[in-house]
PDB file of N, CA and C in Angstrom:
ATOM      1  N   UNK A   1       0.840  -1.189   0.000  1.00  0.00           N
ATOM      2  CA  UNK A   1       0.000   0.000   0.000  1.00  0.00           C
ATOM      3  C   UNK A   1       0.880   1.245   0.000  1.00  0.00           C
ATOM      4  N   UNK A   2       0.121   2.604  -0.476  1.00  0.00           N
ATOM      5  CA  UNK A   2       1.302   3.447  -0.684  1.00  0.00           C
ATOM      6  C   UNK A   2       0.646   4.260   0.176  1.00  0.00           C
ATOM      7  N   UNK A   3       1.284   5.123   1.040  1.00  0.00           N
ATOM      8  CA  UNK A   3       0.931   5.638   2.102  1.00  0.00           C
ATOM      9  C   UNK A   3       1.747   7.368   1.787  1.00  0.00           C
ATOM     10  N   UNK A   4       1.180   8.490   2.333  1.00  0.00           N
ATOM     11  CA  UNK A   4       1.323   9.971   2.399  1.00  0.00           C
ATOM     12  C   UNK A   4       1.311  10.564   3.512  1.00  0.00           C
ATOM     13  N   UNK A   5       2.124  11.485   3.445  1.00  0.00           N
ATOM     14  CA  UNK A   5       2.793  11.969   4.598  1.00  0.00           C
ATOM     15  C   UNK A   5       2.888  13.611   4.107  1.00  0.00           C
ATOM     16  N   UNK A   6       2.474  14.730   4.596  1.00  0.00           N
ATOM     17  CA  UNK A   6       2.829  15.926   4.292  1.00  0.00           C
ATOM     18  C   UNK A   6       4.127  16.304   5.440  1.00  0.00           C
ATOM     19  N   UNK A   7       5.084  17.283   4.802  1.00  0.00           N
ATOM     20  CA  UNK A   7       6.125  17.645   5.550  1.00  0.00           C
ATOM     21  C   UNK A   7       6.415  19.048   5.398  1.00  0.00           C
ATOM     22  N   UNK A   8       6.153  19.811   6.436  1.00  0.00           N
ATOM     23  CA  UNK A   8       5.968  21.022   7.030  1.00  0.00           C
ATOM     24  C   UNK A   8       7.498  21.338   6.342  1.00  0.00           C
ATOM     25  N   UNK A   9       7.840  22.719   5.509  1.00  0.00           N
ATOM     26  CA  UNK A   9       8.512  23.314   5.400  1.00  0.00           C
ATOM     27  C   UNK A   9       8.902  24.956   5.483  1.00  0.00           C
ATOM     28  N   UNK A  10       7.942  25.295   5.631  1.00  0.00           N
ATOM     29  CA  UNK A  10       7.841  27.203   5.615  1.00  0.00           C
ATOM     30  C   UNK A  10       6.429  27.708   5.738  1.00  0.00           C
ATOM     31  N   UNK A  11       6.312  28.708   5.188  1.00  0.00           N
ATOM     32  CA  UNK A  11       7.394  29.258   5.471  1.00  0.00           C
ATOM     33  C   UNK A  11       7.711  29.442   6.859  1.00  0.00           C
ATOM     34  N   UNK A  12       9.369  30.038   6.892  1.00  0.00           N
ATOM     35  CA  UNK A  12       9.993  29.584   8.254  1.00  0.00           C
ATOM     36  C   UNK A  12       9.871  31.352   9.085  1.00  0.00           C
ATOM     37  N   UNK A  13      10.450  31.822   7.977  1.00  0.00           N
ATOM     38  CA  UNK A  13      10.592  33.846   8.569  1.00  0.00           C
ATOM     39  C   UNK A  13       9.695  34.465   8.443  1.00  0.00           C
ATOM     40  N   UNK A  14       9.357  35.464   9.411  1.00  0.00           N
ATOM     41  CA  UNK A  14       8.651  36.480   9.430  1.00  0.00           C
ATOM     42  C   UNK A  14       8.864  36.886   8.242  1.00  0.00           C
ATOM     43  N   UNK A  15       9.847  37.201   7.423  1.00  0.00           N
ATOM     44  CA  UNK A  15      10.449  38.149   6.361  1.00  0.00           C
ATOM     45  C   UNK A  15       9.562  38.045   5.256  1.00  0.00           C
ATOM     46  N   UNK A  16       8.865  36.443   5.201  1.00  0.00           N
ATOM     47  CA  UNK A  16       8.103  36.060   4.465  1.00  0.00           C
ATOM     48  C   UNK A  16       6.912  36.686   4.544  1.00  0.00           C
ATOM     49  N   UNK A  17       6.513  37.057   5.499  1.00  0.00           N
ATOM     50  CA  UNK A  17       4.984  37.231   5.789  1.00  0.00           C
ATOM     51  C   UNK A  17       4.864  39.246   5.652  1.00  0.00           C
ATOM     52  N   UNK A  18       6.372  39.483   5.964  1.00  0.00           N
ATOM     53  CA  UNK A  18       6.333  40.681   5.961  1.00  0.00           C
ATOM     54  C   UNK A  18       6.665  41.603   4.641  1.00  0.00           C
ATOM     55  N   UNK A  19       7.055  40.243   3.349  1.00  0.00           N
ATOM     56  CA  UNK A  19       7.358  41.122   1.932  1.00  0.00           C
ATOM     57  C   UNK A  19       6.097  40.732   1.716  1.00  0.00           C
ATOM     58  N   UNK A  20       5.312  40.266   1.687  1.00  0.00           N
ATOM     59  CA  UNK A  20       3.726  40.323   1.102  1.00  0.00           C
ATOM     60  C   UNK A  20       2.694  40.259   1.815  1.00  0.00           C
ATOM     61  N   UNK A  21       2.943  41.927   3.305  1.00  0.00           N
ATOM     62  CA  UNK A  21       2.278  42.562   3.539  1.00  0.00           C
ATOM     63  C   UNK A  21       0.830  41.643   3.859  1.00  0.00           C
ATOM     64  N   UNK A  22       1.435  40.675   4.976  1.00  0.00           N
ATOM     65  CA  UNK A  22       0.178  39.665   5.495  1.00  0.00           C
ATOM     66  C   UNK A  22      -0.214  40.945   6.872  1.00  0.00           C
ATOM     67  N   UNK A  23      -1.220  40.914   7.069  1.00  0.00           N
ATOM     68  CA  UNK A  23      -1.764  41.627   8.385  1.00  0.00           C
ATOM     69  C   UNK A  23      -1.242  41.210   9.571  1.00  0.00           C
ATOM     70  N   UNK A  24      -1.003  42.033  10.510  1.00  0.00           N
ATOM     71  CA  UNK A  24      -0.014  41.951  11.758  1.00  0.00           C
ATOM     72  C   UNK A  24      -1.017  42.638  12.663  1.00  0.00           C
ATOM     73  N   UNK A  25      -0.879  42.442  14.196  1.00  0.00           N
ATOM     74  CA  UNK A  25      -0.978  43.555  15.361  1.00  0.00           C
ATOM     75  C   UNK A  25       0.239  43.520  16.665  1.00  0.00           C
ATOM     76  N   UNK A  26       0.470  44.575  16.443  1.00  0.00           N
ATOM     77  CA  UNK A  26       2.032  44.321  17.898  1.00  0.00           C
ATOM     78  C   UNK A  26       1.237  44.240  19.160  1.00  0.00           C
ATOM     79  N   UNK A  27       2.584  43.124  19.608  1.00  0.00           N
ATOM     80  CA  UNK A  27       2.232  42.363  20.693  1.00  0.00           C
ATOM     81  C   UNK A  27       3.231  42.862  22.075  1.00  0.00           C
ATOM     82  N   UNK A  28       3.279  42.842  22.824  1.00  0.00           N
ATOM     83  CA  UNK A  28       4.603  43.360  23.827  1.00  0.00           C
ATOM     84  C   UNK A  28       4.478  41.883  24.383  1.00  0.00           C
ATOM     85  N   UNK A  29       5.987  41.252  24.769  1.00  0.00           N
ATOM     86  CA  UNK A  29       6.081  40.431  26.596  1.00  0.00           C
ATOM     87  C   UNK A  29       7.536  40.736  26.725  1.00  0.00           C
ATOM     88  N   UNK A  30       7.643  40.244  28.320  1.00  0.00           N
ATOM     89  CA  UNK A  30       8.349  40.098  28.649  1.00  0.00           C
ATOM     90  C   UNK A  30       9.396  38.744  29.121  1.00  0.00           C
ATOM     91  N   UNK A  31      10.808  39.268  28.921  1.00  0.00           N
ATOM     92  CA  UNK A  31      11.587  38.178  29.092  1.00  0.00           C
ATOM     93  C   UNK A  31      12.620  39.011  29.899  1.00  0.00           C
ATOM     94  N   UNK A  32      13.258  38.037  30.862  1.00  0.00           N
ATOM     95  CA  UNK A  32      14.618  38.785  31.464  1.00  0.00           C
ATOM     96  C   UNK A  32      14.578  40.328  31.813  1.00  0.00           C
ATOM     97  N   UNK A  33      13.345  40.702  32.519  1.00  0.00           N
ATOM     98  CA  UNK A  33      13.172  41.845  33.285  1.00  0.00           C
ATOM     99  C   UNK A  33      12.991  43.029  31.773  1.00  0.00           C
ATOM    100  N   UNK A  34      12.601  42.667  30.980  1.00  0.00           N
ATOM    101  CA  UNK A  34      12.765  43.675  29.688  1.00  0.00           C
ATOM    102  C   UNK A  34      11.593  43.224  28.506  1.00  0.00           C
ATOM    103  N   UNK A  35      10.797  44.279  28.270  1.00  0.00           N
ATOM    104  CA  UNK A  35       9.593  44.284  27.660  1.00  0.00           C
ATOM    105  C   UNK A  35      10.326  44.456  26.153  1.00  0.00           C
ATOM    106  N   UNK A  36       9.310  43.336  25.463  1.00  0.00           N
ATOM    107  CA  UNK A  36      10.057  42.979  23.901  1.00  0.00           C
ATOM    108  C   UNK A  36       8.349  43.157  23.015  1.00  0.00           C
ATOM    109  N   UNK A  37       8.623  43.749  22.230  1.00  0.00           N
ATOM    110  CA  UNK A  37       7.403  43.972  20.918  1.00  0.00           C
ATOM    111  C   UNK A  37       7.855  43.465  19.846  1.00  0.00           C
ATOM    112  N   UNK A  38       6.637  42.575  19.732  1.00  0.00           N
ATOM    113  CA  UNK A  38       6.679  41.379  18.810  1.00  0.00           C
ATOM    114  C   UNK A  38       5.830  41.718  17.739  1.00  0.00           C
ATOM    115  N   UNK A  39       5.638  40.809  16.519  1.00  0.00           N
ATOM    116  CA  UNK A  39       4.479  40.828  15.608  1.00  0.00           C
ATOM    117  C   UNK A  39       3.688  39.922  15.755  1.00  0.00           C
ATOM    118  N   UNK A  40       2.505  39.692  15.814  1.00  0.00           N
ATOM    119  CA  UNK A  40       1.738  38.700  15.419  1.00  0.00           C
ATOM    120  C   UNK A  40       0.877  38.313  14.534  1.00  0.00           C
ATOM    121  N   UNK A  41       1.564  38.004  13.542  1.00  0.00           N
ATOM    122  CA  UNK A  41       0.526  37.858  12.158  1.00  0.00           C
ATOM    123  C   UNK A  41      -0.848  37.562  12.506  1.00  0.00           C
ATOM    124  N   UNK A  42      -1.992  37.898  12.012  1.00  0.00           N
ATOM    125  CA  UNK A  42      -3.561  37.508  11.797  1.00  0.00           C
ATOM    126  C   UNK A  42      -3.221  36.480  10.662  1.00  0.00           C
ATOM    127  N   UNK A  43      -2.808  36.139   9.672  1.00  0.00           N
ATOM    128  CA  UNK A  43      -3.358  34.783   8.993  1.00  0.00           C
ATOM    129  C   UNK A  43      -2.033  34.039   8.881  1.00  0.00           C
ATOM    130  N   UNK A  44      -1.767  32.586   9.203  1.00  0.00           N
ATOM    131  CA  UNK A  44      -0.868  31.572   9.098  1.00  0.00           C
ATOM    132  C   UNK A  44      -0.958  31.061   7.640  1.00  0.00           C
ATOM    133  N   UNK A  45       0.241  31.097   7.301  1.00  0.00           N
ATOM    134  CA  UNK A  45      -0.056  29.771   5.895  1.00  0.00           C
ATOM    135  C   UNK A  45       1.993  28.874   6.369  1.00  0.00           C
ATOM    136  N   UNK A  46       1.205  27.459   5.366  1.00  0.00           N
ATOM    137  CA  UNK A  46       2.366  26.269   5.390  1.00  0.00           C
ATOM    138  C   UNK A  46       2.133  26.122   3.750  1.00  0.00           C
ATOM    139  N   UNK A  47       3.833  25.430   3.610  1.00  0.00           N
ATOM    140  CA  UNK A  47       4.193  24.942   2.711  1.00  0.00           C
ATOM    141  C   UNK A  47       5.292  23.894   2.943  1.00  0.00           C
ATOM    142  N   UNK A  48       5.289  22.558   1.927  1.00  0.00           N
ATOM    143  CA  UNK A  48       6.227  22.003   2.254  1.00  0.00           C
ATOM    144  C   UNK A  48       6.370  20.864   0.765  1.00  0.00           C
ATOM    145  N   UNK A  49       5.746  19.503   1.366  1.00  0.00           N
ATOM    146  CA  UNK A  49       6.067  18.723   0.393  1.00  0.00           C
ATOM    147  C   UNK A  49       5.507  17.573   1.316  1.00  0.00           C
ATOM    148  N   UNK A  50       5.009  16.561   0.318  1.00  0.00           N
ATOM    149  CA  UNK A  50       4.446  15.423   0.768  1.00  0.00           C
ATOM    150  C   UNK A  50       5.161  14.077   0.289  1.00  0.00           C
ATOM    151  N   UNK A  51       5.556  13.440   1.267  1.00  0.00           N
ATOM    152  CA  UNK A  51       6.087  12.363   1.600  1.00  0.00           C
ATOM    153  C   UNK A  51       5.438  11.100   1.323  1.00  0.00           C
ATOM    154  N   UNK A  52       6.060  10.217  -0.106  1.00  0.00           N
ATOM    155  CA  UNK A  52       5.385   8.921  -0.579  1.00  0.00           C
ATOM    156  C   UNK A  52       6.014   7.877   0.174  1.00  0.00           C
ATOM    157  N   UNK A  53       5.710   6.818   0.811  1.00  0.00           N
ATOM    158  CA  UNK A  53       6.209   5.765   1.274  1.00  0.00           C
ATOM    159  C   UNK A  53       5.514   4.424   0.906  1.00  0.00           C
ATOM    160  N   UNK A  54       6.240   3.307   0.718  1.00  0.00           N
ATOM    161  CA  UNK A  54       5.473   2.160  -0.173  1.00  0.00           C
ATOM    162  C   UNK A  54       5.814   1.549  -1.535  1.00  0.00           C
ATOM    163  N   UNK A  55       6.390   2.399  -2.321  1.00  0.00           N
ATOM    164  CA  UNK A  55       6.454   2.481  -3.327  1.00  0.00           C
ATOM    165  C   UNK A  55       7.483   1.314  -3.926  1.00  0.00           C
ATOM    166  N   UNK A  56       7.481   0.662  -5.111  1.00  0.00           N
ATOM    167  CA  UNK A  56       8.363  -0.115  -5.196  1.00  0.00           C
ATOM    168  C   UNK A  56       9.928   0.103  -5.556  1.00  0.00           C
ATOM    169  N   UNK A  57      10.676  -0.430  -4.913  1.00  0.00           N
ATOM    170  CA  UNK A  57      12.093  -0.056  -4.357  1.00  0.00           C
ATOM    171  C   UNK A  57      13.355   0.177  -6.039  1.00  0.00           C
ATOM    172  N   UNK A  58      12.559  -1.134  -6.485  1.00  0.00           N
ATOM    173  CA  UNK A  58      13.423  -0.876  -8.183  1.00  0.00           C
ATOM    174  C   UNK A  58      12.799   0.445  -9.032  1.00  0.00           C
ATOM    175  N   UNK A  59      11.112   0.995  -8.594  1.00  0.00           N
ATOM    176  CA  UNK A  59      11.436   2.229  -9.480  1.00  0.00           C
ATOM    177  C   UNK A  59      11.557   3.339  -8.541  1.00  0.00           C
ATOM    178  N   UNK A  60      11.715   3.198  -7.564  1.00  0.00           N
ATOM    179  CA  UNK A  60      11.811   4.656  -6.345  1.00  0.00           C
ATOM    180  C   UNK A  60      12.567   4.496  -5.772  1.00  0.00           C
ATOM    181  N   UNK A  61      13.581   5.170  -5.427  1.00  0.00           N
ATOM    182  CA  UNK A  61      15.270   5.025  -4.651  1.00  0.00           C
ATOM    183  C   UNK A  61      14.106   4.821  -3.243  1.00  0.00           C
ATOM    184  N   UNK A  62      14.940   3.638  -2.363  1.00  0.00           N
ATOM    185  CA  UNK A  62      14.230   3.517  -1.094  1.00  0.00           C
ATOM    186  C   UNK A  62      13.177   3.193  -0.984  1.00  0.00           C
ATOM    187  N   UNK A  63      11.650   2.789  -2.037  1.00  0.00           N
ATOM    188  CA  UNK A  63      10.558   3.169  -2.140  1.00  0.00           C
ATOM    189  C   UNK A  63      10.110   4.104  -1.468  1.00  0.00           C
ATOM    190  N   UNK A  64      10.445   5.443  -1.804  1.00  0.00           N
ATOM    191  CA  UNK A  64       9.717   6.983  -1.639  1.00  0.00           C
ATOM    192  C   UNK A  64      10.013   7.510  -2.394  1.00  0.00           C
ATOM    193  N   UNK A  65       9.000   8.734  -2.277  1.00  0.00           N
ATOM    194  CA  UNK A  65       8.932   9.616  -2.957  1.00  0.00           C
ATOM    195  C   UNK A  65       7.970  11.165  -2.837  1.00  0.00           C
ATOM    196  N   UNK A  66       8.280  12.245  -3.415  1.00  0.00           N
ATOM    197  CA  UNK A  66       7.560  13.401  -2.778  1.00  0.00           C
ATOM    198  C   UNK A  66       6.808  14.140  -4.194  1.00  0.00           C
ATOM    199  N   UNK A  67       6.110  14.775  -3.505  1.00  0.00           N
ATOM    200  CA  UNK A  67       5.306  16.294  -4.412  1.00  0.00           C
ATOM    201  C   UNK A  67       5.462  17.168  -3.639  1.00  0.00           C
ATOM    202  N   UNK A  68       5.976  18.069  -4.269  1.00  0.00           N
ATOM    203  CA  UNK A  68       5.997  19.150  -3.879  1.00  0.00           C
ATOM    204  C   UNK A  68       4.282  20.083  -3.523  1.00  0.00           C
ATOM    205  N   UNK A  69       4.624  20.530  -2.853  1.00  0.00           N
ATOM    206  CA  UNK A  69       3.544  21.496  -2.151  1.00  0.00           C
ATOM    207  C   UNK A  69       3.519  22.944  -2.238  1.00  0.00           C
ATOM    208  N   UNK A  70       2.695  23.811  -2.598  1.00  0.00           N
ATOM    209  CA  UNK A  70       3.125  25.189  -2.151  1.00  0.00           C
ATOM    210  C   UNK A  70       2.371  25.818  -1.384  1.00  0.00           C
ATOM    211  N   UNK A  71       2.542  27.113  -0.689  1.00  0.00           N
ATOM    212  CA  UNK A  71       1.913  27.323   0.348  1.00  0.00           C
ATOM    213  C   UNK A  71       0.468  27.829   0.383  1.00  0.00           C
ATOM    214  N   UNK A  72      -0.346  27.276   1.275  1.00  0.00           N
ATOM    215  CA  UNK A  72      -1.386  27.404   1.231  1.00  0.00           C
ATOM    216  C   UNK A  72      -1.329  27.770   2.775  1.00  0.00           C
ATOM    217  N   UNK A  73      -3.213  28.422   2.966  1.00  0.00           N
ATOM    218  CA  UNK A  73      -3.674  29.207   4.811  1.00  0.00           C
ATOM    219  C   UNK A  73      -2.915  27.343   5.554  1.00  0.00           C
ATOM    220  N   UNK A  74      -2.335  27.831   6.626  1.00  0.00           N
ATOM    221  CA  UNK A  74      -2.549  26.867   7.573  1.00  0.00           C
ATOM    222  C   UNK A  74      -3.237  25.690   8.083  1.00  0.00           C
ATOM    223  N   UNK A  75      -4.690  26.543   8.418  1.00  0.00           N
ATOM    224  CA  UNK A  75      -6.218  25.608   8.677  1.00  0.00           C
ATOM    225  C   UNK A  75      -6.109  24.624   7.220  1.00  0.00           C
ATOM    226  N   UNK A  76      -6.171  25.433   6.349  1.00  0.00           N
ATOM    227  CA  UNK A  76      -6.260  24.434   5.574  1.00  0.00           C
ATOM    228  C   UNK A  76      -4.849  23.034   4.942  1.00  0.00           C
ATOM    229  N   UNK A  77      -3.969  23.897   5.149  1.00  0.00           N
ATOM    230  CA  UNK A  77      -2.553  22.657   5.688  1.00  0.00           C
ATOM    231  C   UNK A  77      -3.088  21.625   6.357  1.00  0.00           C
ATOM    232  N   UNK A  78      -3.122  21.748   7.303  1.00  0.00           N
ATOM    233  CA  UNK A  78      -3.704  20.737   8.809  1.00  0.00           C
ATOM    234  C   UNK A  78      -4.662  20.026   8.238  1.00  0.00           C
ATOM    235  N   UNK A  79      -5.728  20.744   7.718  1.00  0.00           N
ATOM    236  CA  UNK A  79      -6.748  19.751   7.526  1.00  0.00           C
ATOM    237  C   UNK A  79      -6.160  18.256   6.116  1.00  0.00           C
ATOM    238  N   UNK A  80      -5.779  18.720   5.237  1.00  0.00           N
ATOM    239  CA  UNK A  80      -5.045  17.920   4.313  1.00  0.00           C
ATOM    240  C   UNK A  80      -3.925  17.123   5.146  1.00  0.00           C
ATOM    241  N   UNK A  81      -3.560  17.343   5.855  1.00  0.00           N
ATOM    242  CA  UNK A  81      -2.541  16.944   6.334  1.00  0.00           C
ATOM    243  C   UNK A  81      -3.005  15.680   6.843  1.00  0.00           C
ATOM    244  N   UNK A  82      -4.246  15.370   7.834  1.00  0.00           N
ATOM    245  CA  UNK A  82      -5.055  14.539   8.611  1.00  0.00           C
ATOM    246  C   UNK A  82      -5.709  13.803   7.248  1.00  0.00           C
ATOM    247  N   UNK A  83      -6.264  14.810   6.422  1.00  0.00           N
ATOM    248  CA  UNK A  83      -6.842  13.673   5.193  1.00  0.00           C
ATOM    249  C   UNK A  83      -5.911  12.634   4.866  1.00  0.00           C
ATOM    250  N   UNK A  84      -4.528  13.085   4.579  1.00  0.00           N
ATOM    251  CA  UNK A  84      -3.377  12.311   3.878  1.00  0.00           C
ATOM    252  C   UNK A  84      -2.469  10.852   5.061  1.00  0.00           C
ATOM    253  N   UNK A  85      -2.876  11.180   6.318  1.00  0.00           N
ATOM    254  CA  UNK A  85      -2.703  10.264   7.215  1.00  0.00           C
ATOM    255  C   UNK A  85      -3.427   9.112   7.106  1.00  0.00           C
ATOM    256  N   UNK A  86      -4.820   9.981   7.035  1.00  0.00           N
ATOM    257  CA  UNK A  86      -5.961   7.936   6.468  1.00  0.00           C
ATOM    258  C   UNK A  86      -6.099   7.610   5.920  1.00  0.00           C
ATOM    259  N   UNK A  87      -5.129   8.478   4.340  1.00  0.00           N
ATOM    260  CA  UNK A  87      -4.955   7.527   3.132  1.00  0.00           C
ATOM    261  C   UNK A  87      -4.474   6.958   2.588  1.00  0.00           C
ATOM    262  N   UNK A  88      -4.715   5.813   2.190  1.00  0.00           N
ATOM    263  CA  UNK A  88      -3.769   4.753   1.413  1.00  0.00           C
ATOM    264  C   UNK A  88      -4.825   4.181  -0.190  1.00  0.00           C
ATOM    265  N   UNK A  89      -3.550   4.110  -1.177  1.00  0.00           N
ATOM    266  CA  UNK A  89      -4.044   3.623  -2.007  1.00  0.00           C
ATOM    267  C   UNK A  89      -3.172   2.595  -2.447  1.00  0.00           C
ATOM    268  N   UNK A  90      -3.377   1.587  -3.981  1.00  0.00           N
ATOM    269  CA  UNK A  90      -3.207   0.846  -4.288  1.00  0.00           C
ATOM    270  C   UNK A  90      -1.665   1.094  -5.256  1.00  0.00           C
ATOM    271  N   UNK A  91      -1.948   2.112  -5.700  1.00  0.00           N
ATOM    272  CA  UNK A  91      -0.381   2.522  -6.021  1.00  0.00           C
ATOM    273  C   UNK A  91      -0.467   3.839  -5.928  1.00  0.00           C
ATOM    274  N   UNK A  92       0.739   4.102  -6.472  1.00  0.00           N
ATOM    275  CA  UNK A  92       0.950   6.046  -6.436  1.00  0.00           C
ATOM    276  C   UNK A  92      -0.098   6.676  -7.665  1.00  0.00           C
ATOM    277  N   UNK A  93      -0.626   7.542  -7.069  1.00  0.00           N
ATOM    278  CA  UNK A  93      -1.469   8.714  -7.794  1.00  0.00           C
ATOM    279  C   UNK A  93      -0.994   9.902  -7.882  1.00  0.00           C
ATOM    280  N   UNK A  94      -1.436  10.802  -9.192  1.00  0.00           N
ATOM    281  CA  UNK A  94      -1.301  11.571  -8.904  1.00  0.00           C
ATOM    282  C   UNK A  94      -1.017  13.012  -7.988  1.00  0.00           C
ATOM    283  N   UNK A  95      -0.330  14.237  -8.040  1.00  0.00           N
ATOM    284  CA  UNK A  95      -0.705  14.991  -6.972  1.00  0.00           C
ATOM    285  C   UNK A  95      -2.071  15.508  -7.051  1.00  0.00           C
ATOM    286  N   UNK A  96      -2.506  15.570  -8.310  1.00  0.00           N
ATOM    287  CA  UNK A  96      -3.852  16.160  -8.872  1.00  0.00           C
ATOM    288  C   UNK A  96      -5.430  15.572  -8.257  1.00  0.00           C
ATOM    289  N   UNK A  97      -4.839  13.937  -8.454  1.00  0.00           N
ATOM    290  CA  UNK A  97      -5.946  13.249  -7.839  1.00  0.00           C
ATOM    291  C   UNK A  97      -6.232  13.498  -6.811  1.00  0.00           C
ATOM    292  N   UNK A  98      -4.977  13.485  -6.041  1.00  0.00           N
ATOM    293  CA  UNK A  98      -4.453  13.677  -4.485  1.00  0.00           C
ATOM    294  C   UNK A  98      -5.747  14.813  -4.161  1.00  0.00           C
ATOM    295  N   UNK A  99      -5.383  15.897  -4.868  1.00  0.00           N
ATOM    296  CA  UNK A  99      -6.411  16.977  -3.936  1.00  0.00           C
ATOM    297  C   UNK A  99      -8.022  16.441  -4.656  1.00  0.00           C
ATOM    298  N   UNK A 100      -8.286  16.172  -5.756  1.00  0.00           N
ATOM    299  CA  UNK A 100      -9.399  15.935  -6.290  1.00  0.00           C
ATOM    300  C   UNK A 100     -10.381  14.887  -4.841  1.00  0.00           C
ATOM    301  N   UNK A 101      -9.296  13.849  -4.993  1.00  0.00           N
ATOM    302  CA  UNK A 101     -10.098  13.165  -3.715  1.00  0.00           C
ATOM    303  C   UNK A 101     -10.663  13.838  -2.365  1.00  0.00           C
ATOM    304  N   UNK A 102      -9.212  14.632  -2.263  1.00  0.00           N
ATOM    305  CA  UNK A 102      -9.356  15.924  -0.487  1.00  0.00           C
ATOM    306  C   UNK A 102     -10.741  16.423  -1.018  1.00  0.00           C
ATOM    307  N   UNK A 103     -11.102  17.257  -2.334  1.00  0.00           N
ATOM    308  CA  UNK A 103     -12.177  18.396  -2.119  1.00  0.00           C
ATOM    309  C   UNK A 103     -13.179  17.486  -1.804  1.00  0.00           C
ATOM    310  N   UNK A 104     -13.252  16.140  -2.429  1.00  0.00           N
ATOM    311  CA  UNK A 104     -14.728  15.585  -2.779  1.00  0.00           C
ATOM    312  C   UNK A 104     -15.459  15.647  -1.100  1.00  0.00           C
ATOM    313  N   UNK A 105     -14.626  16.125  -0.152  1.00  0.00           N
ATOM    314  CA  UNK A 105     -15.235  16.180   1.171  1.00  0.00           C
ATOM    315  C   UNK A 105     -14.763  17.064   1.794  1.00  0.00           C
ATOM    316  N   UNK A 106     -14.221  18.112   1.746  1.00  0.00           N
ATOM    317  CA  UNK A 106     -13.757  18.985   2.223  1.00  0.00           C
ATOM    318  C   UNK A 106     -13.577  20.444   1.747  1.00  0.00           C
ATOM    319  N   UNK A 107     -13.649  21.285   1.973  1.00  0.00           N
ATOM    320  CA  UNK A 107     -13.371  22.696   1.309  1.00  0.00           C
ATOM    321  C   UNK A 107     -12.326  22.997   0.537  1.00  0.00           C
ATOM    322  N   UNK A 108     -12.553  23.943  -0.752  1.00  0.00           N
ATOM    323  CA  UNK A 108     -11.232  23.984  -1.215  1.00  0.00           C
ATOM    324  C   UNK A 108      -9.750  24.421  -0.190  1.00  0.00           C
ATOM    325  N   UNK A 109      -8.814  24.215  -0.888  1.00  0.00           N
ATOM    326  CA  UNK A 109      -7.015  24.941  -0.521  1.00  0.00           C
ATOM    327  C   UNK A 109      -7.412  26.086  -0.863  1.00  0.00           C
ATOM    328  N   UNK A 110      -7.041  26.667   0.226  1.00  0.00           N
ATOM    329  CA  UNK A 110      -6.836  28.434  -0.414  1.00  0.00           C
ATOM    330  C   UNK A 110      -4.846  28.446  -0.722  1.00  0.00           C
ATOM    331  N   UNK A 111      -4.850  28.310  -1.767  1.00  0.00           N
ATOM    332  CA  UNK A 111      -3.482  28.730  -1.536  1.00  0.00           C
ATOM    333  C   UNK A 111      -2.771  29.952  -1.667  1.00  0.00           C
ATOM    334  N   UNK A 112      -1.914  30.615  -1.570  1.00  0.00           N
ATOM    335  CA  UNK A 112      -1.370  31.914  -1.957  1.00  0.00           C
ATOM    336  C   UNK A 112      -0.692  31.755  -2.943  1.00  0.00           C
ATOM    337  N   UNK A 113      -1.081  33.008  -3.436  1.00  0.00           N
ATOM    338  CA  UNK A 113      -0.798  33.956  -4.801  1.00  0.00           C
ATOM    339  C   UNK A 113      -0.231  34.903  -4.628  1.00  0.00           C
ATOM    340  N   UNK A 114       1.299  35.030  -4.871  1.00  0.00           N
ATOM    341  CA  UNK A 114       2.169  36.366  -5.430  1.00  0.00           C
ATOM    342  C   UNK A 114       1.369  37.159  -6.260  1.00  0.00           C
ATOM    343  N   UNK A 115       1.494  38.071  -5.632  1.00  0.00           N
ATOM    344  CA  UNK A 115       1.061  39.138  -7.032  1.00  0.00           C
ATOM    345  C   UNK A 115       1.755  40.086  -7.650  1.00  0.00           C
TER     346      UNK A 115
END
């Protein structure tokens, strides 16, 4: 059976969230007797890549293999993420199918768009 795994990669920096002007509100705490102001983004997003395991060993180094991912809101990360844990199929599918199956019960990916 071939089994999926998503793997959390980014984004990792603020820097990210802060060249395309994601919404923030400053936060203050304290550490070591000294008040620190922070950011706290209003919307999360993940990106990474999903992890094939199963696969047969003469055509997949190791039997694995990945798709790449790009970043999409968070909530909706997580939720795919849990879809892709209880699924198993009979061989490798598409990445395409991959989400075709996710919507047939679930809300679309919002993913992000550079503009």
């Amino acid at each position: 059976m071939v089994h999926y795994s998503t793997n959390w990669m980014g984004p990792i920096s603020t820097g990210w969230y802060e060249e395309r002007n994601i919404p923030y509100v400053l936060k203050k705490t304290s550490a070591m007797s000294r008040s620190i102001e922070y950011k706290e983004f209003l919307e999360s997003y993940s990106g990474g890549r999903i992890d094939i395991y199963g696969l047969s060993e003469e055509e997949h180094w190791g039997g694995k293999s990945e798709y790449g991912l790009d970043v999409m809101k968070t909530e909706d990360w997580n939720r795919f993420s849990e879809f892709l844990d209880d699924l198993e199929t009979e061989e490798l599918v598409s990445l395409e199918y991959l989400f075709e199956l996710y919507e047939r019960d679930n809300p679309p990916i919002r993913w992000w768009k550079d503009e």
